[in-house]
Each structure stands twice: as C-alpha cells, then as structure tokens.
Protein backbone atom coordinates (compact mmCIF):
# COMPACT_ATOMS: atom_id res chain seq x y z
CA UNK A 1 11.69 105.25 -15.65
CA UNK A 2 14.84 103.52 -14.40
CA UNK A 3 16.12 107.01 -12.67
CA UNK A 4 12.47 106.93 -11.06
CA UNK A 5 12.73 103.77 -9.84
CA UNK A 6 16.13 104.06 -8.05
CA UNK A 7 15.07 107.58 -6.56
CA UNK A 8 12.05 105.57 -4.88
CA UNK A 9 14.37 102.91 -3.61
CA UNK A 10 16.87 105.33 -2.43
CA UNK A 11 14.99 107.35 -0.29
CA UNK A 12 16.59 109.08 2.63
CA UNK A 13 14.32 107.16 5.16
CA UNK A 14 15.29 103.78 3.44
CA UNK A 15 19.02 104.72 3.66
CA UNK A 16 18.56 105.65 7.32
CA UNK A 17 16.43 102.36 7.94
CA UNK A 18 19.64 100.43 6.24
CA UNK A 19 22.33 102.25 8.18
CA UNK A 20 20.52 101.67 11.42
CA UNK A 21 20.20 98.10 10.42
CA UNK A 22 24.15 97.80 9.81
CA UNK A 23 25.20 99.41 12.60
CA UNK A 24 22.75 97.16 14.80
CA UNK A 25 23.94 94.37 12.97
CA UNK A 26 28.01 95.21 13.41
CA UNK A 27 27.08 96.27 17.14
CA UNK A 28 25.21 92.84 17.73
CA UNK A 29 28.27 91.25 15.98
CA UNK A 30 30.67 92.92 18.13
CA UNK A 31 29.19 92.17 21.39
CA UNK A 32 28.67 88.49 20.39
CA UNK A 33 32.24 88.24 19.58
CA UNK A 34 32.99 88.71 23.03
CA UNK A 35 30.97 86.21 24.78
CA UNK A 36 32.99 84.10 27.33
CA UNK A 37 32.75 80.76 25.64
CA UNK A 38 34.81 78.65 22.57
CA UNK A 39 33.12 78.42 19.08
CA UNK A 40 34.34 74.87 18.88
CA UNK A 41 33.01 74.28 15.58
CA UNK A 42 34.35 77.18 14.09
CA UNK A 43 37.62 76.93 15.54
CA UNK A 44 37.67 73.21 13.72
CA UNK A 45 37.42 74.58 10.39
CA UNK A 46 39.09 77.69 10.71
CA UNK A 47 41.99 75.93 11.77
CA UNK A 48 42.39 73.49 8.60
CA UNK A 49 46.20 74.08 7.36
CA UNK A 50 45.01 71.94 4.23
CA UNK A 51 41.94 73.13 2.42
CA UNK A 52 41.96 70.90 -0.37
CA UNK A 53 42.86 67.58 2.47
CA UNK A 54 41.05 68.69 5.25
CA UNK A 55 40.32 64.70 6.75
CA UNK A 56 43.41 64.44 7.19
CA UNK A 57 43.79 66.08 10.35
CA UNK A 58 41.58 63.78 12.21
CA UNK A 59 39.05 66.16 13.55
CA UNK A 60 37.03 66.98 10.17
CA UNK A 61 34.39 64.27 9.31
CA UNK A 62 31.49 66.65 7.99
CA UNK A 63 30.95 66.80 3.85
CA UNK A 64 33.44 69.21 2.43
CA UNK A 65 30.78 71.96 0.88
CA UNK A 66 30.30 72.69 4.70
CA UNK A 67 34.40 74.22 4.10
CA UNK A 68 33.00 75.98 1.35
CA UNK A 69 29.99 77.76 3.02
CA UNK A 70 32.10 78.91 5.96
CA UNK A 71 34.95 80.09 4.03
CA UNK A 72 33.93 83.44 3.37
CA UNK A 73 33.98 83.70 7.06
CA UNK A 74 37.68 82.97 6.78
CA UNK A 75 38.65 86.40 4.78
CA UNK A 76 36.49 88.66 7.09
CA UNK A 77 39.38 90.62 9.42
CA UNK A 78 37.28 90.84 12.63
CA UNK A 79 34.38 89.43 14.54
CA UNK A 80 34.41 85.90 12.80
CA UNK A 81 32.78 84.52 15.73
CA UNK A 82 30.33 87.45 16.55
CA UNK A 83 29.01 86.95 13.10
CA UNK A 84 28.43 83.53 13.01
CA UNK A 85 26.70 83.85 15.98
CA UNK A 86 24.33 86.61 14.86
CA UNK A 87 24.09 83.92 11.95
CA UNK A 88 22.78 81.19 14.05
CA UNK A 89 20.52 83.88 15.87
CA UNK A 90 19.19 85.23 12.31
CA UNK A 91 18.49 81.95 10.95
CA UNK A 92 16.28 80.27 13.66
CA UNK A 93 14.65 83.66 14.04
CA UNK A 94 13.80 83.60 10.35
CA UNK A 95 12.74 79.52 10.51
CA UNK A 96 9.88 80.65 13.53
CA UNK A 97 8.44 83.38 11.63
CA UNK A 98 8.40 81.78 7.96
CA UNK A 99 6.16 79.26 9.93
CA UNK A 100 4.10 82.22 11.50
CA UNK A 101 5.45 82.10 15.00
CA UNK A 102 5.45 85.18 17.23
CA UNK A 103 7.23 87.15 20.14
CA UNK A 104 6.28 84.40 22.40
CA UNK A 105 7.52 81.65 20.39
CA UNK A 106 10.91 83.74 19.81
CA UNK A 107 11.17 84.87 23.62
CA UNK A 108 10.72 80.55 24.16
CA UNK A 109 13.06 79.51 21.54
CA UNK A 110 15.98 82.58 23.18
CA UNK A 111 15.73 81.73 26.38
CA UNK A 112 15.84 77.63 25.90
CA UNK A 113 18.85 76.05 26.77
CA UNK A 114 19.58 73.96 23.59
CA UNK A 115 19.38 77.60 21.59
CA UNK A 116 21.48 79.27 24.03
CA UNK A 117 24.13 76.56 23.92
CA UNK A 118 24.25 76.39 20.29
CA UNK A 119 25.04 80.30 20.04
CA UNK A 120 27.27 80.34 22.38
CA UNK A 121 29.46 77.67 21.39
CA UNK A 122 29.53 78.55 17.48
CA UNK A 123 27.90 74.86 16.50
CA UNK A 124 27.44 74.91 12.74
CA UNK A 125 24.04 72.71 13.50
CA UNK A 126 22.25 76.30 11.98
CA UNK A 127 23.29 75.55 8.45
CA UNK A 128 21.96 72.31 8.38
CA UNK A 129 18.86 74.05 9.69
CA UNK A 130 18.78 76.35 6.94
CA UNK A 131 17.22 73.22 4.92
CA UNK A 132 14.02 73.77 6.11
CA UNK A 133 14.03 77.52 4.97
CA UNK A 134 13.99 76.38 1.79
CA UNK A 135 12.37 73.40 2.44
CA UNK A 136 11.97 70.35 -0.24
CA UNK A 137 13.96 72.45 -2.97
CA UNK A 138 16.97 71.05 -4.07
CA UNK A 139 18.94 72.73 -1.84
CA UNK A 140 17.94 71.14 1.19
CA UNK A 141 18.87 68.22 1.48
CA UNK A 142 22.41 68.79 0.88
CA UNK A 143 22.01 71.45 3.75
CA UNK A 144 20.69 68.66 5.88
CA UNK A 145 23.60 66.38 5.28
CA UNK A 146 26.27 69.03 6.44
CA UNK A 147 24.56 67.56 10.03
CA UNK A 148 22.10 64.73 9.50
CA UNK A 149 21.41 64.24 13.22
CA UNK A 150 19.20 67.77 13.10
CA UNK A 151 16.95 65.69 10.82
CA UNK A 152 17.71 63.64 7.93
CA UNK A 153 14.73 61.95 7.78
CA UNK A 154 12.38 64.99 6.76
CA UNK A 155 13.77 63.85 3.50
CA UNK A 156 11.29 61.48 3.16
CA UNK A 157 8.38 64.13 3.56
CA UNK A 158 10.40 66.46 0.54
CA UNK A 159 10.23 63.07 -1.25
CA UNK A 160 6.69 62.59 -0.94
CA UNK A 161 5.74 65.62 -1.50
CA UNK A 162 7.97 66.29 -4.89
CA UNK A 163 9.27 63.04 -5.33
CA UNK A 164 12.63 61.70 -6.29
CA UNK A 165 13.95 64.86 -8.75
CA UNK A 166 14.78 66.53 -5.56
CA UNK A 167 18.16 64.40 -5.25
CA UNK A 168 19.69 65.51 -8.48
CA UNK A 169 21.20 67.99 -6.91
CA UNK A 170 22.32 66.38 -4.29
CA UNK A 171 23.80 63.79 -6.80
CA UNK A 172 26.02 66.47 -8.41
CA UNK A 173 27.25 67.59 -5.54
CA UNK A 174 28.09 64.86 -4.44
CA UNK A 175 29.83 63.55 -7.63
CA UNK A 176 31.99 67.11 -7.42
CA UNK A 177 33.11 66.41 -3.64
CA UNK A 178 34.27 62.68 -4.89
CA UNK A 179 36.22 64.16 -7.80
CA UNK A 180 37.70 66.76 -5.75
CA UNK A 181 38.24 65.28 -2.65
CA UNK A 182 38.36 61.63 -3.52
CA UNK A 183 36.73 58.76 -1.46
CA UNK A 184 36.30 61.14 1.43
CA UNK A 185 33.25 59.30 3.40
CA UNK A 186 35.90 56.91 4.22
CA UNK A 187 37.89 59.42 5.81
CA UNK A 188 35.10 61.08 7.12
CA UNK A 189 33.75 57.88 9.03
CA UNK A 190 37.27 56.94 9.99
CA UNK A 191 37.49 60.44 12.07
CA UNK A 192 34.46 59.84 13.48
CA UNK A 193 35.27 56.59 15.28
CA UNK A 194 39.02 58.15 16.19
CA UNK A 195 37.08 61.06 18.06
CA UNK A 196 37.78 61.38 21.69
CA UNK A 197 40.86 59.70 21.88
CA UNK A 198 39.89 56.73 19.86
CA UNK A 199 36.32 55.92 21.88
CA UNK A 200 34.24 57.74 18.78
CA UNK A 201 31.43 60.36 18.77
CA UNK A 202 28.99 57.87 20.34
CA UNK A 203 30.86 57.41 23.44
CA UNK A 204 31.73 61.67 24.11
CA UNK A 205 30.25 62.92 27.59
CA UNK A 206 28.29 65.60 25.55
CA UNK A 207 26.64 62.87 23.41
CA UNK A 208 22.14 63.29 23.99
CA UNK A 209 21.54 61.06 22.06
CA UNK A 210 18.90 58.13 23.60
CA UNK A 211 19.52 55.69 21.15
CA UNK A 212 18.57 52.53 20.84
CA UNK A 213 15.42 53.09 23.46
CA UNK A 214 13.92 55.62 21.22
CA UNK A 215 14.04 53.30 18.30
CA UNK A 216 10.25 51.90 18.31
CA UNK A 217 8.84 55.21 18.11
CA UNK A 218 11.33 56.76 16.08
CA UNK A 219 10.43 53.83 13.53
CA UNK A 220 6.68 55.20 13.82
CA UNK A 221 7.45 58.68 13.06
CA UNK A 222 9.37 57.90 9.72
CA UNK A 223 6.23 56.10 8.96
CA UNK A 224 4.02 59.06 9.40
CA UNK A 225 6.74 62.05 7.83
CA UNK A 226 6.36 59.49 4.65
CA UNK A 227 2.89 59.12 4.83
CA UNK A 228 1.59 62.64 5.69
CA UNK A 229 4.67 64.43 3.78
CA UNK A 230 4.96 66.02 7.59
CA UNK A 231 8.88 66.76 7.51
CA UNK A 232 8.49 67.54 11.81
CA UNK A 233 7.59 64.02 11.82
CA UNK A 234 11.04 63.06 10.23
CA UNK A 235 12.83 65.42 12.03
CA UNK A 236 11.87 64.43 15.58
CA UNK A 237 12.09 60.56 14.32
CA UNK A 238 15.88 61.51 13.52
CA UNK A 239 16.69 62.38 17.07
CA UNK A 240 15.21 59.40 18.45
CA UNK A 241 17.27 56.98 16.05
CA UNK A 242 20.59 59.19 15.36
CA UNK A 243 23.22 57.73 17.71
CA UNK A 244 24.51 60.35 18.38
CA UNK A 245 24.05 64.31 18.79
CA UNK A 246 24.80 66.85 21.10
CA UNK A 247 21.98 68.99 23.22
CA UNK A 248 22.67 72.45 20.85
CA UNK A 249 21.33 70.02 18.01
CA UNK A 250 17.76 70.14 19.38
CA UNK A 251 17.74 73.85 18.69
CA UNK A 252 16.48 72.84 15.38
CA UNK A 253 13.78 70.83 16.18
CA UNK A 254 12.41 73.40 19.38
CA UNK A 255 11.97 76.10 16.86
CA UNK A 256 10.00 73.79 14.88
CA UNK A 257 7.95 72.72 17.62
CA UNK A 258 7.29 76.16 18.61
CA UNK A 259 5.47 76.54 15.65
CA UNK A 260 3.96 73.31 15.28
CA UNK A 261 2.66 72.46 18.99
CA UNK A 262 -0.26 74.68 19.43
CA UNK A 263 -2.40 72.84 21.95
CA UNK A 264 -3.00 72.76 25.31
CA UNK A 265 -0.91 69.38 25.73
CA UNK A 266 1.96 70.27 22.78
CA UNK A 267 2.67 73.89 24.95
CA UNK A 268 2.66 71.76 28.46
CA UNK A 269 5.37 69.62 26.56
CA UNK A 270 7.77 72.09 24.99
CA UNK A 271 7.24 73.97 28.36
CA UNK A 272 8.52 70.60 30.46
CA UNK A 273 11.32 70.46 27.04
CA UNK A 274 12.09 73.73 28.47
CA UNK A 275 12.90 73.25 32.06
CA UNK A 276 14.42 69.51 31.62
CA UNK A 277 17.01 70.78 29.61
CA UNK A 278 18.05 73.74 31.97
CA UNK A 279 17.86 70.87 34.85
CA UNK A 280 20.04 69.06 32.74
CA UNK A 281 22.52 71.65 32.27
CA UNK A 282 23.00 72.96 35.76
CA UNK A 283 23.31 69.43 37.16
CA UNK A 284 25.74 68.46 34.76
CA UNK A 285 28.33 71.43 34.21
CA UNK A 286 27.68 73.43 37.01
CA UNK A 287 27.32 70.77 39.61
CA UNK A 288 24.19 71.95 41.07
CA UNK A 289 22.45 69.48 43.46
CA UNK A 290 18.89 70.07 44.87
C-alpha cells in the first residue's frame, strides 16, 4: 500500500508539473532580483550586526519575531530580494483567490500602484497580511502586529467571532520576546520617534496617513467590524485612525476590497482608488504636472 501510494504521487507528469513550477519560480525570482529599485525593508533587517540587540541601531522598531521570520532569507546565497518579492506577489495572489476573486481582480490588484510599490521596494507589509490567510486563528494576530497599520483592528472581528482564547498565543509570544529581548517596546517606540533625523515616522514625506480627519468614520467602522465580526470593517477603520503608514500599506486592504466590493458603486470606487493613487504617484516623484 505505502509503495502504491508514493508511485501515484510520483508520477512522471507530477514531477514534470513540479520542475516546471521551480524553474518558473527561480526564473521569476531571478528577474525580480533585478528590478531597478531598493528593498528598503529588507535591507533594514538584513543589515542588523546584532541579532540578539537589534533596537539598538536606531532603525529597528518592529516586534522581534518579524527577525525571526525573515531570517531564513538571510542564509539563502542568491536572489534574497527576488524571492521576497515573488513572496509578496504569492501571498496577495493567494489572499484574492482564498476569498474567490478572479483574473480581473488579480489583473486590478497587479497593476495598482500601492501593489506595485510594495513589490518593488521589498516592504515587509505582506507578512502582516498573511494574518488574514489564516484569519482569526491564533496566528494572526501576532502576524498583524509585525505592522499594525495594515489593520489591527480586524482583531476585534477574530474576537467576536471566537472570542478572547485567540490572544493566548499572542500572550506567549509575547512573554518569550520580553524574556529574550527585554523591555523592547520601549526601544521600539523610542526608534520610532528618532526616525528621520529625530522628526519621527509621523512627520516622513512618504507618510499617507490622513489622520486625525478620518477619525469620525474610522470610529464607526470599529463599531461595525465588532458588531458584524466583518474584519474589512476593522481593517479599513485602521487606515483611517493609524497615524501613520506609507501608500505600499494599502496593498493589503485593495486586495481585500477586490473581493469584497462587488457592486456597481464599490467597483466605481476601487476603480477611482485606482487612478488617485497613480495621480498621486506621478505628481509626487516624477514631477508630472497637467
């Protein structure tokens, strides 16, 4: 039985249909790799001289299991960046079709500016969005907090939904970093408001962030993510309050959209989503004037 079963899984068109898919993949990797543009975010943590005092160096302020998911990207020889941009590319591609979304909604998402800017630059934004591949599992929410601006408060929907047992996790790992690491928040929050010689995150040209005018509705939404246990309510509540996030953070949230805006009105606003943000970005860094 057990020599049966591996000769069915090791067929010769299954071992084709893998080799094809690695040598896509390494291709794909390869060619990413060598995109004209700095993966600032993976430059930050590849850089860290200290793994076991990474706040030290001024420039680190995420939690420190993000330095342990992006390690193994550390030992590979080549293409560090390709691959964690054919990361980025795999995991919102595999967030629009868990939620049933199609060629259209991936040809929207790949050609949107926030996407396309994310990618390119290497942003680790992705692995907080891989909390809403696994949803209100345990798991999540410490994926979230690696970047809470993507959308911390869809926490409140996992809460709702399968109430407070969900943070234990999160607890542990949490009470492993502090043992570890020691009092790092402190450190953490005391890079943040050092950032940009000394002005903080809130004050860097990239910030997006519309904070505080988006705070009535963004009050509203938290209200309905707790009440429906909708987590796209908390997640588009968080960019309204967060003060701060930059434009490949919203990557998240359009590939949720995609799914989630089906009518005529919802595809009329992710289509003007769309265009304002490519305005946006050849006004600002290309100087383009109409």
């Amino acid at each position: 039985m057990e020599t049966t079963a591996t000769t069915k899984i090791m067929t010769p068109e299954r071992i084709i249909r893998l080799a094809l898919f690695l040598c896509t993949g390494a291709a794909l990797a390869a060619a990413l790799n060598r995109l004209p543009f700095d993966a600032i975010d993976w430059y930050t943590y590849r850089d860290i001289q200290d793994f076991w005092h990474p706040y030290r160096e001024g420039v680190v302020f995420n939690p420190p299991w993000t330095f342990w998911l992006l390690w193994p990207l550390r030992l590979l020889p080549v293409y560090q960046v390709g691959i964690l941009r054919l990361l980025i590319l795999l995991s919102l591609a595999a967030l629009i079709l868990q939620r049933g979304g199609g060629k259209w909604e991936m040809l929207a998402l790949a050609t949107s500016m926030p996407f396309l800017y994310l990618v390119a630059n290497g942003n680790i934004d992705w692995l907080a969005g891989l909390a809403f591949l696994v949803k209100d599992s345990g798991l999540a929410l410490p994926l979230l907090l690696i970047k809470p601006q993507v959308g911390i408060f869809a926490a409140l929907a996992w809460l709702q939904k399968s109430g407070w047992r969900i943070l234990l996790p999160t607890a542990g790992l949490l009470l492993l970093s502090l043992a570890i690491y020691g009092w790092w928040p402190a450190q953490a929050l005391a890079n943040i408001q050092g950032m940009e010689n000394g002005v903080g995150l809130t004050r860097a040209e990239w910030n997006a962030s519309i904070f505080p005018w988006g705070v009535p509705l963004g009050l509203w939404l938290i209200w309905l993510a707790w009440q429906k246990g909708d987590e796209f309510y908390g997640v588009s509540a968080t960019l309204l309050l967060s003060p701060y996030y930059g434009h490949y953070t919203m990557a998240v949230w359009y590939a949720l959209a995609l799914t989630r805006l089906k009518g005529w009105a919802g595809r009329l606003g992710l289509a003007l989503f769309w265009l304002v943000t490519w305005v946006w970005y050849f006004y600002t860094f290309l100087g383009v004037r109409w």
